[in-house]
C-alpha atoms as a PDB file:
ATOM      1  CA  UNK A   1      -9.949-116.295 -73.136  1.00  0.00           C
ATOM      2  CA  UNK A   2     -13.251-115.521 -71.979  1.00  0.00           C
ATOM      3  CA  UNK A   3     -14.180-113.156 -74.794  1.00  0.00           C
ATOM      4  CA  UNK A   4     -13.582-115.729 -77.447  1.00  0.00           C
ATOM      5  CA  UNK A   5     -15.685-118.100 -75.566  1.00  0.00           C
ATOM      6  CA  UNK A   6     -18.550-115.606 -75.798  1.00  0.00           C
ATOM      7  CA  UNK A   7     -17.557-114.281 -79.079  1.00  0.00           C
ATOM      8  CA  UNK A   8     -17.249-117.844 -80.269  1.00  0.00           C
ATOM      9  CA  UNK A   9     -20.982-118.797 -78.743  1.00  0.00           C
ATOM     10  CA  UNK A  10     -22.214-115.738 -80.133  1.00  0.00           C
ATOM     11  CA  UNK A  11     -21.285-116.570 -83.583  1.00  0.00           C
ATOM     12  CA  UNK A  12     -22.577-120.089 -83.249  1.00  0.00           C
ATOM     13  CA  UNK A  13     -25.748-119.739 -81.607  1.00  0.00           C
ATOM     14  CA  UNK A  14     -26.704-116.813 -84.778  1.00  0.00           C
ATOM     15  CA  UNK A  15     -25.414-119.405 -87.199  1.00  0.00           C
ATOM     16  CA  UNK A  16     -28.087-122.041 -85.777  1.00  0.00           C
ATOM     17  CA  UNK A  17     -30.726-119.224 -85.817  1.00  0.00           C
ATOM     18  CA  UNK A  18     -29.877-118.481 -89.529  1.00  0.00           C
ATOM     19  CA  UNK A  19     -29.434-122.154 -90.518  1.00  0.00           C
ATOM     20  CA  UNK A  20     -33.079-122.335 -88.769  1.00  0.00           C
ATOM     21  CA  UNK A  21     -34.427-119.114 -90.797  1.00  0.00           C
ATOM     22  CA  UNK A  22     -33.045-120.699 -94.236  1.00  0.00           C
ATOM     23  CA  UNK A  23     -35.031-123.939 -93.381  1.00  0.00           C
ATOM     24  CA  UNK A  24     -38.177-121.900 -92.302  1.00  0.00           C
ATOM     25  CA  UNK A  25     -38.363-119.873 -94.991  1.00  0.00           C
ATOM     26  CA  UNK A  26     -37.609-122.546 -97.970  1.00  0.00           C
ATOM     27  CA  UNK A  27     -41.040-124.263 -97.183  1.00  0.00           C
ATOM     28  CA  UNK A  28     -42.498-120.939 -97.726  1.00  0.00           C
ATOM     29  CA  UNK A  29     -44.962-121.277-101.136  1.00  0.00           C
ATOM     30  CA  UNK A  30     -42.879-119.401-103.790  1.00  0.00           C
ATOM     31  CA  UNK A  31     -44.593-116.281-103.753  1.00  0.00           C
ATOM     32  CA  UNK A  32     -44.610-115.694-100.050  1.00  0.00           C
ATOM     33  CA  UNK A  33     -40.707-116.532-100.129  1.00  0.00           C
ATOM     34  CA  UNK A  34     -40.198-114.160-103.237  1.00  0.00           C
ATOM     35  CA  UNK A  35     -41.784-111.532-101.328  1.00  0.00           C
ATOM     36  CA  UNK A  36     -40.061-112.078 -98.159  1.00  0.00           C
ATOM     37  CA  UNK A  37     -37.112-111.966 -99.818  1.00  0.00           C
ATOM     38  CA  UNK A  38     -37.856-108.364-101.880  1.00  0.00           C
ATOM     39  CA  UNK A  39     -39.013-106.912 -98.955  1.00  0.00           C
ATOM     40  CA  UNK A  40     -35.721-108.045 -96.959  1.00  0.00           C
ATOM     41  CA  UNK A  41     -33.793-106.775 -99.787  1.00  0.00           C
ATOM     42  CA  UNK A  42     -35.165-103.593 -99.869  1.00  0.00           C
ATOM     43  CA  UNK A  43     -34.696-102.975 -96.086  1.00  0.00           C
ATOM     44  CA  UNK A  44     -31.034-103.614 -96.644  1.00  0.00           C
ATOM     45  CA  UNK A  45     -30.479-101.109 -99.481  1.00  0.00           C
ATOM     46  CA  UNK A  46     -32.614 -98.727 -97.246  1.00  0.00           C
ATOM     47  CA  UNK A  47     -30.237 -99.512 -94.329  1.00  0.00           C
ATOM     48  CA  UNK A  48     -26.992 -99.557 -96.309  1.00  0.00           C
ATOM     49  CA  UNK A  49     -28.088 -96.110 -98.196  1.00  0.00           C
ATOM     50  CA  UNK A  50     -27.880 -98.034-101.338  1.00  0.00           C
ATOM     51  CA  UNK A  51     -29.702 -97.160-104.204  1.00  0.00           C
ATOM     52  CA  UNK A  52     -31.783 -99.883-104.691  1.00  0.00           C
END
């Protein structure tokens, strides 16, 4: 029981923190978001072994 409480806060408190990224980063200017976002993407594809 306790592991789902923990697992179940962990989960919620990293859904606030990406609900709180999303709203950060959409009052960005448009070409500081689209570069944000290339630059994330490209990590990931890196990360994944993806070519990209």
């Amino acid at each position: 029981m306790r592991k789902r409480l923990i697992i179940a806060y962990d989960i919620f408190v990293l859904a606030g923190f990406g609900a709180y990224m999303a709203l950060t980063v959409w009052r960005l200017p448009e070409a500081l978001r689209h570069r944000l976002f290339t630059a994330s993407m490209g990590f990931l594809t890196q990360l994944t072994g993806m070519p990209g």
